[in-house]
Protein backbone atom coordinates (compact mmCIF):
# COMPACT_ATOMS: atom_id res chain seq x y z
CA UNK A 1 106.47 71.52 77.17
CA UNK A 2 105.79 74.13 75.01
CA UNK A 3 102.06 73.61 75.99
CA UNK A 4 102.93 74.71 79.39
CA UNK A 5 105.39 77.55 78.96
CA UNK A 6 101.85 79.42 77.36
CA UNK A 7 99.45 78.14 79.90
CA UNK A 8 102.33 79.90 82.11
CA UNK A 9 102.87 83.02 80.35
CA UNK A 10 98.98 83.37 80.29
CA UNK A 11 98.57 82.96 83.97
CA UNK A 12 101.12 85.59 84.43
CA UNK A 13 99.53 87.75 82.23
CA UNK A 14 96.12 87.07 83.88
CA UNK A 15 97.45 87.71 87.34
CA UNK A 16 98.79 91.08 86.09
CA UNK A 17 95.71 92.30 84.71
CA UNK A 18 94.29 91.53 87.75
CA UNK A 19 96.45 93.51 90.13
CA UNK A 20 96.56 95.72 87.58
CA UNK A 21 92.51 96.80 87.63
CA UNK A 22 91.79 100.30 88.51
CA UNK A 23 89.61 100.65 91.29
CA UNK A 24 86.31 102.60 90.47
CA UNK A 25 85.32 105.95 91.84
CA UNK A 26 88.77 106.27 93.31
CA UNK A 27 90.01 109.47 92.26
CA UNK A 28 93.17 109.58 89.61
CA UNK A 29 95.37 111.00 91.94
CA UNK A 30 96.17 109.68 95.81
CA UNK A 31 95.21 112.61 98.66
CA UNK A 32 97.17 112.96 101.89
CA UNK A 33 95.05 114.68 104.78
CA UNK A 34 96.11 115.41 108.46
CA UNK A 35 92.78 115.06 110.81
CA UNK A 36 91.30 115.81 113.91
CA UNK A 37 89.04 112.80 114.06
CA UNK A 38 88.61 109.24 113.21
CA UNK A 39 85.45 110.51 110.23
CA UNK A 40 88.31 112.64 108.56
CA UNK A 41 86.20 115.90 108.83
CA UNK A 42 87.34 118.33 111.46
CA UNK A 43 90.93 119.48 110.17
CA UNK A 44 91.21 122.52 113.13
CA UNK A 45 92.01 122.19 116.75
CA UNK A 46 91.95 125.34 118.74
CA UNK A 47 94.11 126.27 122.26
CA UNK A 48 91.74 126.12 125.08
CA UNK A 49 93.57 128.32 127.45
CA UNK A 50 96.34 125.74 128.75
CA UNK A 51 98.20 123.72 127.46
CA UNK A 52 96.12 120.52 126.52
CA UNK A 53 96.53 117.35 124.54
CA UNK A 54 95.23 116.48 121.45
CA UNK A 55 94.55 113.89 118.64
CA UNK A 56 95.12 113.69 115.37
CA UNK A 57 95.11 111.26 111.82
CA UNK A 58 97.16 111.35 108.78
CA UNK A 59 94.49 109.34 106.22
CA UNK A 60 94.83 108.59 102.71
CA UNK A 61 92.53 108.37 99.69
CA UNK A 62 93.90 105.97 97.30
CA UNK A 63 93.91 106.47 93.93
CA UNK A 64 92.37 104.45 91.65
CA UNK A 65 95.55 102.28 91.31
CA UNK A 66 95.24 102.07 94.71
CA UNK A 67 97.73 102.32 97.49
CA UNK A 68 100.47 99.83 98.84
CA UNK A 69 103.88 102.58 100.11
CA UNK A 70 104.35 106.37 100.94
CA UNK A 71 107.01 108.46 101.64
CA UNK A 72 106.53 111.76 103.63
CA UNK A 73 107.75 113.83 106.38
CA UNK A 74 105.39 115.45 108.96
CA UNK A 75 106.66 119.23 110.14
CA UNK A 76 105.28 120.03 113.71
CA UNK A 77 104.82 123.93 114.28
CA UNK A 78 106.38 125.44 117.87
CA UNK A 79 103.66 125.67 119.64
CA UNK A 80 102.65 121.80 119.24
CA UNK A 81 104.98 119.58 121.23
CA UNK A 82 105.05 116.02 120.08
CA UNK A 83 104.02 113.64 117.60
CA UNK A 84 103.22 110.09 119.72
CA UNK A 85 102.27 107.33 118.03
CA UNK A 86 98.97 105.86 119.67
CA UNK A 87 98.18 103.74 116.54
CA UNK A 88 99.30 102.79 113.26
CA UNK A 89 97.61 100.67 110.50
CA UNK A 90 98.41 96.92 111.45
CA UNK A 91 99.43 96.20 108.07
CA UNK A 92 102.74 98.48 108.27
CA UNK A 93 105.68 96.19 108.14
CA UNK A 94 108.27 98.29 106.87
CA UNK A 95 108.77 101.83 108.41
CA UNK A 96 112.18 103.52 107.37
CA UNK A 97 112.96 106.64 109.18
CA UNK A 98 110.72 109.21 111.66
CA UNK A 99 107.47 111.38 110.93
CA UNK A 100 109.16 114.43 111.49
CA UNK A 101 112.31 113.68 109.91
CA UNK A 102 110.87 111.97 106.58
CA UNK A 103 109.53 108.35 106.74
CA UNK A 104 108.70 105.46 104.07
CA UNK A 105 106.03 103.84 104.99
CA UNK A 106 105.43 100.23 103.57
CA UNK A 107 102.59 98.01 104.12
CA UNK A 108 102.13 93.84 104.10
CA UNK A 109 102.84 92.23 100.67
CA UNK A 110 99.19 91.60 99.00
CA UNK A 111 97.77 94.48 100.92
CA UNK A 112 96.24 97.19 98.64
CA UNK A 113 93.99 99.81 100.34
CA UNK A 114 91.39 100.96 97.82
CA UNK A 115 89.29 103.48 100.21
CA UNK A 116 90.20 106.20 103.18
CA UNK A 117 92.20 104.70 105.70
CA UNK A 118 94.53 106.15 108.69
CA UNK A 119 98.12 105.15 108.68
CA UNK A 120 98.90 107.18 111.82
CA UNK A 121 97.03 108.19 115.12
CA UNK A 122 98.78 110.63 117.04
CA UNK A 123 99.11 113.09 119.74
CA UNK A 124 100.81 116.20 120.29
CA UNK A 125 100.17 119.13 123.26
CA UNK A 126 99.05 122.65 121.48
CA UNK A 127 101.01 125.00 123.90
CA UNK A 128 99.66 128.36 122.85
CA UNK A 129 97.06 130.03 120.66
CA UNK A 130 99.20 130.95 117.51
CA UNK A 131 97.84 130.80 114.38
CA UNK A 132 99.95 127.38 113.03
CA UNK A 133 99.49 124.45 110.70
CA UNK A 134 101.06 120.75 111.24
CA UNK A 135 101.67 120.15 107.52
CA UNK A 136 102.60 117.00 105.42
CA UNK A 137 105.81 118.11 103.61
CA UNK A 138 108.18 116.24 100.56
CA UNK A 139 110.25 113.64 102.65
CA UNK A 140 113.99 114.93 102.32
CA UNK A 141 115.50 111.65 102.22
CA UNK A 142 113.66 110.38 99.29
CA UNK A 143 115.87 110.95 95.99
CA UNK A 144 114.54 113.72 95.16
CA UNK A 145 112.88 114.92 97.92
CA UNK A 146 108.93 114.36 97.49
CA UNK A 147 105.93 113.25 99.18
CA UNK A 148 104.66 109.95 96.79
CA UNK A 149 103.14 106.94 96.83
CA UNK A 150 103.63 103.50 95.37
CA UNK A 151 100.75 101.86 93.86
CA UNK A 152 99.18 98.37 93.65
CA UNK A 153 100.56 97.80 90.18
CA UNK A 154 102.60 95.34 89.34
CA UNK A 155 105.78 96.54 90.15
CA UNK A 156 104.66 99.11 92.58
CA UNK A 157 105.52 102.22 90.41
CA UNK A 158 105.33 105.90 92.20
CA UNK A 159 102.96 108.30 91.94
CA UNK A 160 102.72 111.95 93.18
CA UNK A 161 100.72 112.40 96.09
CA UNK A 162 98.64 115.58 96.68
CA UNK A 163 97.60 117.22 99.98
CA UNK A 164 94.09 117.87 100.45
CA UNK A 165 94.37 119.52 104.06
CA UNK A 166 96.76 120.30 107.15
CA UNK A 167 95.93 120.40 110.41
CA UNK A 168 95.12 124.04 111.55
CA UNK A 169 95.78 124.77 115.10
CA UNK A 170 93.91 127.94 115.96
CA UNK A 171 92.03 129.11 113.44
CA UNK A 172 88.41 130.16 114.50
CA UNK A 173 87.03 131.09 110.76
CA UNK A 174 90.32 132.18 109.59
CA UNK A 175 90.91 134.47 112.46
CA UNK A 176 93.21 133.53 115.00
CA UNK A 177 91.24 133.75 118.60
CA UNK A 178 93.07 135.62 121.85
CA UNK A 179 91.21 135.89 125.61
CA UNK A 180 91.02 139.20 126.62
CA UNK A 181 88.94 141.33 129.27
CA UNK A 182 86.58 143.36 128.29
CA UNK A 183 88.38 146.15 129.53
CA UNK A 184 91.32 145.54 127.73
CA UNK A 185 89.48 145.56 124.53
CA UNK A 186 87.85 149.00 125.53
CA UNK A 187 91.38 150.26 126.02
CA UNK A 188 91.98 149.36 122.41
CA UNK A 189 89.77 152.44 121.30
């Protein structure tokens, strides 16, 4: 009996370690990033002159822990209308609240994502050409308010998450971008 009360205790140990393993060339710290496309490398969309539908990503780097839950809140500028779901990682199965009132996001027990992945694809209509930024913000029903994530660890403790980008709606090399005539710029001077 005794025998197999430390064969136990040693599996249990074992199969900690194990979900416990850091995850190499991860980074030490999970990123958050809102995106305009499905390579996570255009973070700008700019008004083309009506008002015009668009898509965007929220992706994740993991850290090295890697990542299993997140809590965050998405905040929508004026002159972007919407946040529709078109599709959401398929291993979500626990979703507690909105994106743009603070959600928890948690996904499938035994799921740990250890590289970029999307959790969200949206779409929202940019109305105007304003200089504005849809931003990942702290989630203000988490106690305290804060965008985090749980880890794979045993346990799933929380981590801080950091943003690496928003989305920036009009900006055209950091200068916002407005149709005139040419006449109404020569009336300028």
């Amino acid at each position: 009996m005794k025998r197999m009360v430390i064969i136990a205790m040693g599996l249990t140990l074992l199969a900690g370690s194990v979900c416990a393993q850091p995850f190499p060339g991860l980074p030490d710290t999970a990123y958050v990033g809102l995106f305009a496309d499905a390579a996570h490398t255009v973070h700008q969309v700019n008004y083309g002159g009506a008002p015009a539908a668009f898509q965007w990503y929220i992706f994740f780097l993991p850290s090295k822990m890697g990542l299993q839950a997140a809590e965050f809140k998405v905040s929508i500028p004026a002159n972007a209308a919407g946040a529709t779901i078109l599709a959401k990682d398929l291993d979500i199965t626990v979703e507690l609240g909105s994106l743009t009132a603070g959600i928890s996001v948690a996904l499938k027990e035994g799921v740990c994502r250890a590289d970029w992945f999307y959790l969200y694809r949206l779409q929202s209509v940019l109305l105007s050409n304003v200089q504005s930024q849809i931003m990942i913000v702290e989630n203000p029903t988490a106690v305290p308010p804060a965008y985090q994530v749980a880890s794979c660890e045993l346990g799933y403790p929380i981590y801080p998450l950091k943003r690496l980008t928003h989305l920036s709606l009009n900006y055209d090399g950091g200068v916002a971008v407005e149709h005139q005539s040419w006449g109404a710029i020569k009336s300028l001077f």
